[in-house]
N, C-alpha and C. Protein backbone atom coordinates (compact mmCIF):
# COMPACT_ATOMS: atom_id res chain seq x y z
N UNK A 1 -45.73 -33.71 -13.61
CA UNK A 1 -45.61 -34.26 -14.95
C UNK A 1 -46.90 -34.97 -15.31
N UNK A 2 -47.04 -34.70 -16.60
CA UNK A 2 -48.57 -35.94 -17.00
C UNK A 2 -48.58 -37.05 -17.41
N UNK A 3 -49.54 -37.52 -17.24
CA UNK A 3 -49.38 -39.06 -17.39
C UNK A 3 -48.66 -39.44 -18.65
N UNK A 4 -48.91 -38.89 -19.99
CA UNK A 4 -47.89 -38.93 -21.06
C UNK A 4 -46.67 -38.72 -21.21
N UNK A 5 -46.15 -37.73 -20.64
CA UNK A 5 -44.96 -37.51 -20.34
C UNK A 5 -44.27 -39.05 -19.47
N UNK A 6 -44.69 -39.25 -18.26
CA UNK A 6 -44.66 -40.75 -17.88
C UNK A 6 -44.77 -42.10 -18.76
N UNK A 7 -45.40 -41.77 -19.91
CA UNK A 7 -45.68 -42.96 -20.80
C UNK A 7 -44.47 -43.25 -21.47
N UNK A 8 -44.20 -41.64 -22.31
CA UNK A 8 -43.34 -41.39 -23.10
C UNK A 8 -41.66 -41.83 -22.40
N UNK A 9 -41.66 -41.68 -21.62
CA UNK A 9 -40.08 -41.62 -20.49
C UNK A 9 -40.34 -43.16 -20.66
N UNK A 10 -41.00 -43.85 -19.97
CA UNK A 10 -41.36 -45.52 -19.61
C UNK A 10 -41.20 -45.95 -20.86
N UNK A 11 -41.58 -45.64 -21.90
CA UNK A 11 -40.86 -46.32 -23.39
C UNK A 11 -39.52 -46.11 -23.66
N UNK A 12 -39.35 -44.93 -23.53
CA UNK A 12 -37.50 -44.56 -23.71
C UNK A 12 -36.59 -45.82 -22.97
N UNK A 13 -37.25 -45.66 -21.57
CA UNK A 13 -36.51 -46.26 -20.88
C UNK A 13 -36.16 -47.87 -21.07
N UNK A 14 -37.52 -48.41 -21.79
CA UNK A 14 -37.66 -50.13 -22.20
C UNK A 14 -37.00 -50.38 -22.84
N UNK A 15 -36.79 -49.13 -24.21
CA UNK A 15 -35.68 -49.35 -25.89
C UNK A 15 -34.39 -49.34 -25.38
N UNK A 16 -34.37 -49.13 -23.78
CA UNK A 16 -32.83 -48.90 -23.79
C UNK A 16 -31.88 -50.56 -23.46
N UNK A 17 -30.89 -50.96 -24.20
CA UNK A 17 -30.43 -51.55 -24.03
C UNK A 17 -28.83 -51.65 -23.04
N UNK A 18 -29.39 -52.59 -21.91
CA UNK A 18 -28.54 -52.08 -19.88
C UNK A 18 -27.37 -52.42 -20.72
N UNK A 19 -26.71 -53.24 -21.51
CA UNK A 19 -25.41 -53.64 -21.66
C UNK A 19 -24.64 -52.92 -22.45
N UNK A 20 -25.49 -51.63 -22.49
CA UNK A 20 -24.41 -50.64 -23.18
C UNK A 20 -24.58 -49.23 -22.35
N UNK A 21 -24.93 -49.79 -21.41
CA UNK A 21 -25.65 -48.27 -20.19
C UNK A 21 -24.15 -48.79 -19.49
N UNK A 22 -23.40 -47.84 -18.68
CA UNK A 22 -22.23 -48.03 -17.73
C UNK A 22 -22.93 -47.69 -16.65
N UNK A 23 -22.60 -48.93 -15.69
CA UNK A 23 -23.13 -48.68 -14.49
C UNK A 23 -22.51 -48.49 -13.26
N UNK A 24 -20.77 -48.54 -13.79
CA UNK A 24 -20.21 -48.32 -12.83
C UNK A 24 -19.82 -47.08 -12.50
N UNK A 25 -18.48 -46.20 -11.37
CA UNK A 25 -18.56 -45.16 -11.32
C UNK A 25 -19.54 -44.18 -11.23
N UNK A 26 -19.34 -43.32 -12.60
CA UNK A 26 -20.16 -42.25 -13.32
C UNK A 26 -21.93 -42.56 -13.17
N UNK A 27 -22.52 -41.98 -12.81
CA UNK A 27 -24.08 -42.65 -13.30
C UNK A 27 -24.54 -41.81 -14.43
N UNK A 28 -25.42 -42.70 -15.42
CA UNK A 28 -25.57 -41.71 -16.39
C UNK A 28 -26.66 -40.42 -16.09
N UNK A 29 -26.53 -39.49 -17.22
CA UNK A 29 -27.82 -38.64 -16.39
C UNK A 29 -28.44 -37.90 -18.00
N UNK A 30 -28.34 -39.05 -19.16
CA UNK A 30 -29.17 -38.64 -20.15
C UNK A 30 -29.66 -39.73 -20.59
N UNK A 31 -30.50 -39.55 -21.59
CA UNK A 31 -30.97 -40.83 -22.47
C UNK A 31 -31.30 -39.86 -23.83
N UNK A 32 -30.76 -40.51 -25.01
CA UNK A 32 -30.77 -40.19 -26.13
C UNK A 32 -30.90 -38.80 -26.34
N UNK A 33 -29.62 -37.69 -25.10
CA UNK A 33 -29.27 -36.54 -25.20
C UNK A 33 -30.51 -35.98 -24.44
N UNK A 34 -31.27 -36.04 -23.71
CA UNK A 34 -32.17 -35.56 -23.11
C UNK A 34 -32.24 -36.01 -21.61
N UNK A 35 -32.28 -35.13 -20.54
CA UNK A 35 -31.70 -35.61 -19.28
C UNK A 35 -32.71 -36.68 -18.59
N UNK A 36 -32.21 -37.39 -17.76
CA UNK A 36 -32.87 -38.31 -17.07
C UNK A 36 -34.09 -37.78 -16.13
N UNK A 37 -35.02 -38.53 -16.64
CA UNK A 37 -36.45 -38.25 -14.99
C UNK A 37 -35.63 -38.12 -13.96
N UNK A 38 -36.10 -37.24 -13.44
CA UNK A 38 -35.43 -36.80 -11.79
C UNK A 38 -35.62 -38.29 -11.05
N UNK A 39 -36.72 -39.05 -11.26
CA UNK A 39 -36.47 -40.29 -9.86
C UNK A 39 -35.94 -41.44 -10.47
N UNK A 40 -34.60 -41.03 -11.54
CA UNK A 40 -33.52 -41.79 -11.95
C UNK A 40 -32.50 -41.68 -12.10
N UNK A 41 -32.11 -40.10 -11.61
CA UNK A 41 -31.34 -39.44 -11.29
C UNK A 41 -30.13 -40.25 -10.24
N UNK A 42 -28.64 -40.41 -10.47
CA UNK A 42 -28.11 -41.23 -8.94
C UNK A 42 -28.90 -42.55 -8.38
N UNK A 43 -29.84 -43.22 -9.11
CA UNK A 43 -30.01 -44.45 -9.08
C UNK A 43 -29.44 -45.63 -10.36
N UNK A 44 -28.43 -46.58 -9.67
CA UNK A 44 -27.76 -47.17 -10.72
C UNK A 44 -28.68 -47.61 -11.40
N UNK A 45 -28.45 -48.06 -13.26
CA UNK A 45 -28.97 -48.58 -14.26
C UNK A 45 -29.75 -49.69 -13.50
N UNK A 46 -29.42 -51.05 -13.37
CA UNK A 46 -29.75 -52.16 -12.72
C UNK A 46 -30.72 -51.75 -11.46
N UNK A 47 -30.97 -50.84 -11.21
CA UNK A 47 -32.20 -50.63 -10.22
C UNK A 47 -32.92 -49.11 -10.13
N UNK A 48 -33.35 -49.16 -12.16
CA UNK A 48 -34.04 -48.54 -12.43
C UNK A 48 -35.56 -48.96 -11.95
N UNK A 49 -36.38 -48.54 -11.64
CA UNK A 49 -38.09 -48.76 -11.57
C UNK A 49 -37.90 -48.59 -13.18
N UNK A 50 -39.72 -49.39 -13.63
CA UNK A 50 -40.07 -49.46 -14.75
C UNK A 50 -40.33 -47.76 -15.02
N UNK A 51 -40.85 -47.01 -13.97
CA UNK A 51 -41.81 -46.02 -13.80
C UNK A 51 -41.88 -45.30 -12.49
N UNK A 52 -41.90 -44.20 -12.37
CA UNK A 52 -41.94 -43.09 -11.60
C UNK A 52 -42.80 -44.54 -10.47
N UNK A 53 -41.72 -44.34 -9.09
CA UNK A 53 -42.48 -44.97 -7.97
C UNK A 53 -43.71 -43.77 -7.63
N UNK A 54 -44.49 -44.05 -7.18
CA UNK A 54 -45.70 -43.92 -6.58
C UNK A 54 -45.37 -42.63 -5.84
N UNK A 55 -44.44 -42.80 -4.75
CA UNK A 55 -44.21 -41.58 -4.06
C UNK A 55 -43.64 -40.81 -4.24
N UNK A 56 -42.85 -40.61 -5.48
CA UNK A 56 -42.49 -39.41 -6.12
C UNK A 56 -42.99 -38.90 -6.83
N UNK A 57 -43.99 -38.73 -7.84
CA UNK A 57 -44.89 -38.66 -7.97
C UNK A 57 -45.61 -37.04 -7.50
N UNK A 58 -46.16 -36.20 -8.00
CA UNK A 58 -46.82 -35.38 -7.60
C UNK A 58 -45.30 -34.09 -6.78
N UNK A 59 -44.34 -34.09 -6.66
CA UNK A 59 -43.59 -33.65 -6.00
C UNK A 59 -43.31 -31.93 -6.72
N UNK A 60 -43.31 -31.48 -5.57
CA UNK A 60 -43.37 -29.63 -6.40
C UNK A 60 -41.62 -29.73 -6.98
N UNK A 61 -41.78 -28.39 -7.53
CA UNK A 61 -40.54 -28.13 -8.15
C UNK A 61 -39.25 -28.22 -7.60
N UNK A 62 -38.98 -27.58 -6.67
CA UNK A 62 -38.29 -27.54 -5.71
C UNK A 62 -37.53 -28.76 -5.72
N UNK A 63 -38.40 -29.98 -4.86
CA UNK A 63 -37.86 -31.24 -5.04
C UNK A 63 -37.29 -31.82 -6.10
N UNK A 64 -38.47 -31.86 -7.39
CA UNK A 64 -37.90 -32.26 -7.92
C UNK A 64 -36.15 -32.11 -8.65
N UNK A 65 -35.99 -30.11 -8.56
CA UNK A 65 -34.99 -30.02 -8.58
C UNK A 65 -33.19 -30.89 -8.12
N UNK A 66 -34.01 -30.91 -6.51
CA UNK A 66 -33.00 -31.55 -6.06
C UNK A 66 -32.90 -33.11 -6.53
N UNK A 67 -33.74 -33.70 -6.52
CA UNK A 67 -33.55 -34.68 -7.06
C UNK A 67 -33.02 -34.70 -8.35
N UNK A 68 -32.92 -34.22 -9.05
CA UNK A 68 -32.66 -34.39 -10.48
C UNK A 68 -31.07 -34.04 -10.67
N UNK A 69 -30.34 -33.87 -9.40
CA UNK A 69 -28.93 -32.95 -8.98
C UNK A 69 -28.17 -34.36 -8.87
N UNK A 70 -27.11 -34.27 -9.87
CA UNK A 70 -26.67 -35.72 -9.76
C UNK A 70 -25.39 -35.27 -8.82
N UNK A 71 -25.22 -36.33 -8.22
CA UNK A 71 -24.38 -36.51 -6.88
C UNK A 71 -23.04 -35.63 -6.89
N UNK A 72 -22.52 -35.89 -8.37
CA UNK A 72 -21.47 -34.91 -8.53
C UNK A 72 -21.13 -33.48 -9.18
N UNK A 73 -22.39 -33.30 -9.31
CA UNK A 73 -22.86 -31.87 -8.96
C UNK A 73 -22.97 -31.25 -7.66
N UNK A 74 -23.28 -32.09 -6.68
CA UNK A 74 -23.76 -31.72 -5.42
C UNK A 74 -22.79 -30.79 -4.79
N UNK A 75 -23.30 -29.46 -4.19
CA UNK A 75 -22.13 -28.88 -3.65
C UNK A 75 -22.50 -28.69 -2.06
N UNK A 76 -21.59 -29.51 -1.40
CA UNK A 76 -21.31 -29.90 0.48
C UNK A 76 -21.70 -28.14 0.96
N UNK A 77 -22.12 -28.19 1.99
CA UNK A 77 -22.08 -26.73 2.95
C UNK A 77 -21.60 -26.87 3.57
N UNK A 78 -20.27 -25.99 3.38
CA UNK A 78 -18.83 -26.02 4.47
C UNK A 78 -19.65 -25.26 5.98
N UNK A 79 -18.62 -24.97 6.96
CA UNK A 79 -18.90 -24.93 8.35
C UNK A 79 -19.30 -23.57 8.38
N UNK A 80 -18.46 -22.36 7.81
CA UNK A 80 -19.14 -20.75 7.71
C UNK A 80 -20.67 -20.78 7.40
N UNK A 81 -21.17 -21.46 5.98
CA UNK A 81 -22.17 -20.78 5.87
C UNK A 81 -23.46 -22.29 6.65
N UNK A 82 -22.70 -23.20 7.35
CA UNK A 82 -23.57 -24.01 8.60
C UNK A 82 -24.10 -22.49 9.64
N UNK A 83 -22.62 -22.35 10.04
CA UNK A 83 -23.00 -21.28 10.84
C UNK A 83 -23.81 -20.05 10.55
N UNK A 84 -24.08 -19.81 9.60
CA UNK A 84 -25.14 -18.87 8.72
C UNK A 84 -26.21 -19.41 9.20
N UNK A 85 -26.39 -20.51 8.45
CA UNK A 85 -28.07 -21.28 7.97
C UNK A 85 -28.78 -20.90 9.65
N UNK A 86 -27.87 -21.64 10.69
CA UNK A 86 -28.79 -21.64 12.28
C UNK A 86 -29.22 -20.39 12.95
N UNK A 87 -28.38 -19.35 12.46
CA UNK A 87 -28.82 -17.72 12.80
C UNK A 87 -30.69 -17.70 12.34
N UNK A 88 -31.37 -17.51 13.35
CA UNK A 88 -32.81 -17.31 13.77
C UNK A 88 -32.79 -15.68 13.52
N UNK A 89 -32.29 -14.69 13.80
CA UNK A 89 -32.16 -13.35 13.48
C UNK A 89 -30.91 -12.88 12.98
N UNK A 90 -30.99 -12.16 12.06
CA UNK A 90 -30.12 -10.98 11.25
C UNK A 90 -30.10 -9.20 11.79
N UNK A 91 -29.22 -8.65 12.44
CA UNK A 91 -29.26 -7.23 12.65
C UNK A 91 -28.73 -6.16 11.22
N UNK A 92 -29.87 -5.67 10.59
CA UNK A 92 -28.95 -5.06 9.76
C UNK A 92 -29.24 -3.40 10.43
N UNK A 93 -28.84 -1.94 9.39
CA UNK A 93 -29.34 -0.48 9.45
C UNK A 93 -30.50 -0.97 8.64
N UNK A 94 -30.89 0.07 9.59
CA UNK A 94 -32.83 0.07 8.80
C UNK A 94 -32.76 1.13 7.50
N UNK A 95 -32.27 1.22 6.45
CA UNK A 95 -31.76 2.31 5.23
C UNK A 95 -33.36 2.86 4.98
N UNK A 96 -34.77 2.76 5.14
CA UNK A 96 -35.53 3.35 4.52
C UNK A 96 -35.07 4.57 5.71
N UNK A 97 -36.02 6.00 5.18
CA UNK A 97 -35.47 7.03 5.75
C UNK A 97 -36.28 7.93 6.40
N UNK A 98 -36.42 7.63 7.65
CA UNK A 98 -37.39 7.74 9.05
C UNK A 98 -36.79 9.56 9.33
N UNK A 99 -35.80 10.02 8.51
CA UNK A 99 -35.66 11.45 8.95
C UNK A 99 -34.65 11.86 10.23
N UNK A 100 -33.86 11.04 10.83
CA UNK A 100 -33.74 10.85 12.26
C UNK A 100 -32.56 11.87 12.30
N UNK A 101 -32.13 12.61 13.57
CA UNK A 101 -31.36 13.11 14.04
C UNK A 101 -29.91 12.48 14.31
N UNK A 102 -28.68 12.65 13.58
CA UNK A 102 -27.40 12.40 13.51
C UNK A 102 -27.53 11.67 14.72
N UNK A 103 -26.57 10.22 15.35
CA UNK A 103 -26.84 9.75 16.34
C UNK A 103 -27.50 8.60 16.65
N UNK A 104 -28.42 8.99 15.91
CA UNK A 104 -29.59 7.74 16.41
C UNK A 104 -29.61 6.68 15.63
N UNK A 105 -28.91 5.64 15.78
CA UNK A 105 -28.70 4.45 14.94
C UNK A 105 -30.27 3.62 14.98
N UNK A 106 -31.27 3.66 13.66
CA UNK A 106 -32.28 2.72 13.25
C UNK A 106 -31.53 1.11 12.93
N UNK A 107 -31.71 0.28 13.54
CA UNK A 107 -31.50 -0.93 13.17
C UNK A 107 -33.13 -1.74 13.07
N UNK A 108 -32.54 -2.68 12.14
CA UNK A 108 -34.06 -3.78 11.81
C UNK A 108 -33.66 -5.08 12.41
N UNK A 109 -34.37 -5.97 12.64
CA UNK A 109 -33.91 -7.05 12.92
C UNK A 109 -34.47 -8.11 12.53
N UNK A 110 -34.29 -8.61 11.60
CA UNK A 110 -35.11 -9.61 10.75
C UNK A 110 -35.04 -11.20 11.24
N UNK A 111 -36.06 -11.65 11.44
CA UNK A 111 -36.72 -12.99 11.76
C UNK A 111 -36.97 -14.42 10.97
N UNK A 112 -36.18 -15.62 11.04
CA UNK A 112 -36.45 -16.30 10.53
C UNK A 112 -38.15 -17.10 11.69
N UNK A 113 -38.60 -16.32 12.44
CA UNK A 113 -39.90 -17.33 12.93
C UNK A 113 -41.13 -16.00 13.02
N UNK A 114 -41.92 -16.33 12.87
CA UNK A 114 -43.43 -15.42 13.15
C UNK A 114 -43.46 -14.54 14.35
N UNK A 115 -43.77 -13.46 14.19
CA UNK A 115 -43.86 -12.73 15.86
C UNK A 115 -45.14 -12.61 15.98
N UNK A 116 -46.07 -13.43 16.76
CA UNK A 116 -47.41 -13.69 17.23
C UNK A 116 -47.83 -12.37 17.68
N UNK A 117 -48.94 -12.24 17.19
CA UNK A 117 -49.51 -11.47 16.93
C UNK A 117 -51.11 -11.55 17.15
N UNK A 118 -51.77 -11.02 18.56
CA UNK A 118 -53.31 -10.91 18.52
C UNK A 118 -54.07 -10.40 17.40
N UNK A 119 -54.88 -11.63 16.60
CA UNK A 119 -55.70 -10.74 15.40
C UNK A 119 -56.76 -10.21 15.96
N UNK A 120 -57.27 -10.14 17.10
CA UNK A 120 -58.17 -9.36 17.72
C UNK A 120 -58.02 -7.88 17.58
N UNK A 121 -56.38 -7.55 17.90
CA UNK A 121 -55.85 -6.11 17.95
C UNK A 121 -54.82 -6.08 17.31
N UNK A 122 -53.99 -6.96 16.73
CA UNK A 122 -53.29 -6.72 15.94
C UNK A 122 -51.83 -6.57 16.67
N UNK A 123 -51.88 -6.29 17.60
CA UNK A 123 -50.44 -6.45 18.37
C UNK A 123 -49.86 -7.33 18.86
N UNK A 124 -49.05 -7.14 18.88
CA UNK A 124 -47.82 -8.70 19.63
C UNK A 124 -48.64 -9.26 20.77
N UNK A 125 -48.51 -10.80 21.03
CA UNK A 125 -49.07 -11.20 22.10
C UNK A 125 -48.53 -10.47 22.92
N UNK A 126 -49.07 -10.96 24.24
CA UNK A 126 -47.92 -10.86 25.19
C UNK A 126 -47.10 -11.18 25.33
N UNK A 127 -46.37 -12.69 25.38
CA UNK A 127 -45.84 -13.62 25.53
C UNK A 127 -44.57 -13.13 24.51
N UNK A 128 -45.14 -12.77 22.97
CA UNK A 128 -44.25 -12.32 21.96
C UNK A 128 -43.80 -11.03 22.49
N UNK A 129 -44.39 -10.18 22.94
CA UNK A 129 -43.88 -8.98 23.26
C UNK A 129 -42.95 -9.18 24.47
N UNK A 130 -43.04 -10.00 25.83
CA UNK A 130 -41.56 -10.50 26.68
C UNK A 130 -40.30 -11.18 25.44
N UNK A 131 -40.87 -11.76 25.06
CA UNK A 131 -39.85 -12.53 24.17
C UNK A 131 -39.00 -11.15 23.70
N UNK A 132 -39.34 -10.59 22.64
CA UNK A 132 -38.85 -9.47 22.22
C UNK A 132 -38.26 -8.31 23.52
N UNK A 133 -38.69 -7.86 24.30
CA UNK A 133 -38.45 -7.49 25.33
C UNK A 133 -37.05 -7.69 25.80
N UNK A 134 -37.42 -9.36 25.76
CA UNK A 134 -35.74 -9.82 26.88
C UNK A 134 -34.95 -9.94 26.19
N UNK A 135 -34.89 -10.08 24.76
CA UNK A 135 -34.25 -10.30 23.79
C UNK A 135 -33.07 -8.67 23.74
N UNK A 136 -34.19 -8.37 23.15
CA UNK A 136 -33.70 -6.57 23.12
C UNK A 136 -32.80 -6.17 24.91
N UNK A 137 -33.28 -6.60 25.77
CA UNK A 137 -32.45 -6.20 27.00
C UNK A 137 -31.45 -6.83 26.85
N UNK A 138 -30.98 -8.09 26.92
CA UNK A 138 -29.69 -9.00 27.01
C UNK A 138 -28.59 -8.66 25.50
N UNK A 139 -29.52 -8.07 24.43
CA UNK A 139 -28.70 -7.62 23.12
C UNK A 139 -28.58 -6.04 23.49
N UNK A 140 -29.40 -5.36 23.92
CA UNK A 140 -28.65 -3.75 23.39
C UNK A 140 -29.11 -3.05 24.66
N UNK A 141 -29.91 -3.35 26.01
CA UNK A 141 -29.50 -2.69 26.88
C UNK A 141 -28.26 -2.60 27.81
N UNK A 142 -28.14 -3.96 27.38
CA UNK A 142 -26.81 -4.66 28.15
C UNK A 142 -25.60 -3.82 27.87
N UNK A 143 -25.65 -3.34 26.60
CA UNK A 143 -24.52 -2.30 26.50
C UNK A 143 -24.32 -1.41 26.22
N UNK A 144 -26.09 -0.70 25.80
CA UNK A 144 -26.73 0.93 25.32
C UNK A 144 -27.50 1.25 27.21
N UNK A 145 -27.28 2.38 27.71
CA UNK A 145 -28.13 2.93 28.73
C UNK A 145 -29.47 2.45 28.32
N UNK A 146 -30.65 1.88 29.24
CA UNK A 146 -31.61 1.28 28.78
C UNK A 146 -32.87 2.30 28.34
N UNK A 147 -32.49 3.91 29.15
CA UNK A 147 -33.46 4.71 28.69
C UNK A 147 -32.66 5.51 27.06
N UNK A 148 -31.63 4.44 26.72
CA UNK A 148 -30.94 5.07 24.75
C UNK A 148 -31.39 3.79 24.09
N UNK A 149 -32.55 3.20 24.18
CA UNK A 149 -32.98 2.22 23.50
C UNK A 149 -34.00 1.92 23.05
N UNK A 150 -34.71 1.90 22.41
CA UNK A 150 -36.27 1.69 22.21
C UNK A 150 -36.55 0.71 21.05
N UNK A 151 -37.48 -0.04 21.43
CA UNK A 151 -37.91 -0.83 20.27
C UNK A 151 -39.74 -0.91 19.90
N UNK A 152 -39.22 -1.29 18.22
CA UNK A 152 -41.05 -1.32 18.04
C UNK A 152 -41.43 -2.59 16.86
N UNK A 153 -42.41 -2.77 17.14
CA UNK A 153 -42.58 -3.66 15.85
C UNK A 153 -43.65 -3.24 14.52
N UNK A 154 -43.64 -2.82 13.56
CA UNK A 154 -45.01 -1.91 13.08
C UNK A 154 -46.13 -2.78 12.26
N UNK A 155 -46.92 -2.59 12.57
CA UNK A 155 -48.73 -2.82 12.68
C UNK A 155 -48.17 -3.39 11.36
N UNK A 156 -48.86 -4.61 10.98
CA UNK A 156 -48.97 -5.19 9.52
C UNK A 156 -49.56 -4.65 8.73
N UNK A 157 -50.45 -3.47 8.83
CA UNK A 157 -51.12 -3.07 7.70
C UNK A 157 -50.10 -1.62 7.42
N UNK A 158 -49.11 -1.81 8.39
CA UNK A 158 -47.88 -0.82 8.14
C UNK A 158 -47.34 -1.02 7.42
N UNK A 159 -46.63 -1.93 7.33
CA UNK A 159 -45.15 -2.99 7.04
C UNK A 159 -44.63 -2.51 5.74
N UNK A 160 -43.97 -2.33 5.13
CA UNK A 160 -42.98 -1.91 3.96
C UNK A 160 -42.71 -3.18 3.83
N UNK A 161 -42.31 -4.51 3.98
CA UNK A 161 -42.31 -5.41 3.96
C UNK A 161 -42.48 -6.90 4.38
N UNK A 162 -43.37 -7.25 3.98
CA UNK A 162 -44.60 -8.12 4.60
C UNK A 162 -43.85 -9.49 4.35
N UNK A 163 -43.36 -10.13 3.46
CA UNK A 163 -42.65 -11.32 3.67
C UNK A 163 -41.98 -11.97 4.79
N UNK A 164 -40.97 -11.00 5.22
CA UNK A 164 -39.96 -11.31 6.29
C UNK A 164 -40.55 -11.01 7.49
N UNK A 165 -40.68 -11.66 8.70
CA UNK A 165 -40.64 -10.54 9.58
C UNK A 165 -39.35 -9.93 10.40
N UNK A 166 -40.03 -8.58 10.82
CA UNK A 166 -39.17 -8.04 11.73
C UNK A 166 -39.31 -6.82 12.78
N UNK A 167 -38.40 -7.01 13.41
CA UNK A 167 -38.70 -5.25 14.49
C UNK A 167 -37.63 -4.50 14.23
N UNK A 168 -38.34 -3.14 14.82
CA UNK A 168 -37.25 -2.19 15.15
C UNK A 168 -36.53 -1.88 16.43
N UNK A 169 -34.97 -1.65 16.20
CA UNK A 169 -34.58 -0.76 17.12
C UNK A 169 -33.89 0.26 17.16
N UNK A 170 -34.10 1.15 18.16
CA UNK A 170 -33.28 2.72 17.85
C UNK A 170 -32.24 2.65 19.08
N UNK A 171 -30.86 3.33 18.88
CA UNK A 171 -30.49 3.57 20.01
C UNK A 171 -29.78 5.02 19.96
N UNK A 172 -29.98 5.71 20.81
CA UNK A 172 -29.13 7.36 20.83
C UNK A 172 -27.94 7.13 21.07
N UNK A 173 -27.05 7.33 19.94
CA UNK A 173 -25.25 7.82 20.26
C UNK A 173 -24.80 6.51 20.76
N UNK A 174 -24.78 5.20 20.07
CA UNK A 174 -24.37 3.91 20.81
C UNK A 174 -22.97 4.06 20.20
N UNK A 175 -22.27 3.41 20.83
CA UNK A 175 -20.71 3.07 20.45
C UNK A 175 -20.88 2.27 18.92
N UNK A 176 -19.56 3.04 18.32
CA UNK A 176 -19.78 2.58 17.09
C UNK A 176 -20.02 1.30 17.01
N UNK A 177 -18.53 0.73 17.90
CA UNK A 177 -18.10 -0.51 17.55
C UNK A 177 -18.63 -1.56 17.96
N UNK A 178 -19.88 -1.28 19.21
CA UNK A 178 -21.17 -2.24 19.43
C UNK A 178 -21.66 -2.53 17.96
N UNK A 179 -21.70 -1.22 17.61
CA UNK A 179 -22.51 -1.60 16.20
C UNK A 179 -22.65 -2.14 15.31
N UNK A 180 -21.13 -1.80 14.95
CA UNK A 180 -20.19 -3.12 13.86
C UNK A 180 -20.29 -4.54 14.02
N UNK A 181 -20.31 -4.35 15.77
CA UNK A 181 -20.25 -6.02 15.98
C UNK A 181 -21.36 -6.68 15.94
N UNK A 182 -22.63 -6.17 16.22
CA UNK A 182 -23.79 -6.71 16.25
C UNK A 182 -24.33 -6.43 14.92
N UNK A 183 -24.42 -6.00 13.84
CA UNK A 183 -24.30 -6.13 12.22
C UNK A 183 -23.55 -6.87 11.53
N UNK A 184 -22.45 -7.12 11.99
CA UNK A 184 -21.57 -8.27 11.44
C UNK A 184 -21.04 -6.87 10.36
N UNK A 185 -20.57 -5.91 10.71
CA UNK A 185 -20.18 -4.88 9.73
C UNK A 185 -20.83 -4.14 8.82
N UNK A 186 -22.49 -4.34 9.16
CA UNK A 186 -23.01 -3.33 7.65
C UNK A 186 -23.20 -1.94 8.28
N UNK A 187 -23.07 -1.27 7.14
CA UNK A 187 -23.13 -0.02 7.38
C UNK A 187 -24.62 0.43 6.16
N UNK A 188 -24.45 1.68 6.60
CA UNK A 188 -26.14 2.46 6.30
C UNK A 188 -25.94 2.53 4.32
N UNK A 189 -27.10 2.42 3.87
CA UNK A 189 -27.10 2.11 2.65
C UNK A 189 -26.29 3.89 2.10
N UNK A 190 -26.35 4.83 2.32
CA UNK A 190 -26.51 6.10 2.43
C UNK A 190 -24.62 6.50 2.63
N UNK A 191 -24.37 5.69 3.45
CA UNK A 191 -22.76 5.46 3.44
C UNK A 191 -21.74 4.62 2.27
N UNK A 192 -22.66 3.49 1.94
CA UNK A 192 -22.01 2.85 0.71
C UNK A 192 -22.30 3.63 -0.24
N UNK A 193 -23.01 4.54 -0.68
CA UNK A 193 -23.39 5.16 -1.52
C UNK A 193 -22.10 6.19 -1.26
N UNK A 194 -22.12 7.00 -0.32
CA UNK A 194 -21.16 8.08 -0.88
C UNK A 194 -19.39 7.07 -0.56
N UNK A 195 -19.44 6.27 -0.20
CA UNK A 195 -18.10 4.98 -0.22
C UNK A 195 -17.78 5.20 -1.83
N UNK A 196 -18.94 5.03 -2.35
CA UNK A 196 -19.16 4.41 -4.35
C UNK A 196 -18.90 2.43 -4.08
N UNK A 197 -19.72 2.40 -2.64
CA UNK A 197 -19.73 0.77 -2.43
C UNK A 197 -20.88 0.17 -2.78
N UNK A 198 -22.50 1.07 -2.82
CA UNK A 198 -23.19 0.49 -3.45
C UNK A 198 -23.72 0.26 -4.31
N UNK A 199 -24.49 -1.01 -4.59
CA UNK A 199 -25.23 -2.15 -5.57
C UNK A 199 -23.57 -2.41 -6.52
């Protein structure tokens, strides 16, 4: 916000007279039909600042959003989607279309952390490449034959999608119902389609 905008709010706020502001309950969240500065947002009348404190101040959008979210708006995150948020990887079908032979289930596996990567050569450290490694053994050799499994991660100047990261894995003729379970139920984009399940 600019310093005028700050000027302009800091006058609103002086004309306002507290003994007709309610400070109990409810907090208000307008002034003369126009919503409250976010860093007055859920702070009672009686311990308004004159003016944007110091350290709020400069704050990207984002924040300020939340701040500006009055308390009873706020919506709690029940325990399902807790259990969402801590999932570090997602298994979905890999739907772009690699051509593959009936059988061979493409899965992706998408990453909420960086897979390190030598910029010397461009490939997984080492260290990242065990990681991935043991990962992939304890998830899908453990219950695919280890020579029906293969995994890859593709070169960044590959990538179809560069935001997220992620790897691949293939496995020949795995049990369905491994499959289901380690997708959490998705099926191939190519299947919702002839379902009439997708978009």
């Amino acid at each position: 916000m600019s310093a005028e905008t700050f000027t302009a709010i800091d006058e609103k706020l002086s004309d306002l007279d507290p003994s007709t502001t309610n400070t109990e309950s409810v907090l208000p969240t307008t002034i003369d039909n126009e919503p409250l500065p976010f860093w007055l947002v859920n702070v009672p009348r009686d311990q308004w600042p004159a003016s944007c404190p110091e350290f709020l101040k400069e704050q990207s959008d984002k924040n300020i959003g939340i701040l500006a979210t009055p308390d009873e708006e706020y919506q709690w995150i029940g325990w399902e989607r807790v259990k969402e948020l801590v999932h570090d990887l997602k298994i979905l079908f890999n739907d772009w279309p690699y051509g593959l032979e009936k059988g061979i289930v493409h899965l992706v596996i998408w990453t909420k952390f960086e897979l390190e990567e030598d910029p010397a050569t461009g490939l997984l450290t080492e260290a990242m490449w065990k990681k991935i490694d043991d990962y992939v053994e304890r998830v899908f050799r453990s219950r695919v034959a280890a020579d029906q499994v293969v995994w890859f991660k593709t070169w960044k100047s590959l990538k179809s999608i560069h935001a997220i990261e992620h790897f691949h894995v293939m496995l020949n003729h795995p049990d369905p119902e491994f499959i289901k379970e380690i997708t959490n139920g998705d099926v191939p984009l190519v299947e919702k389609v002839t379902q009439g399940r997708a978009l």
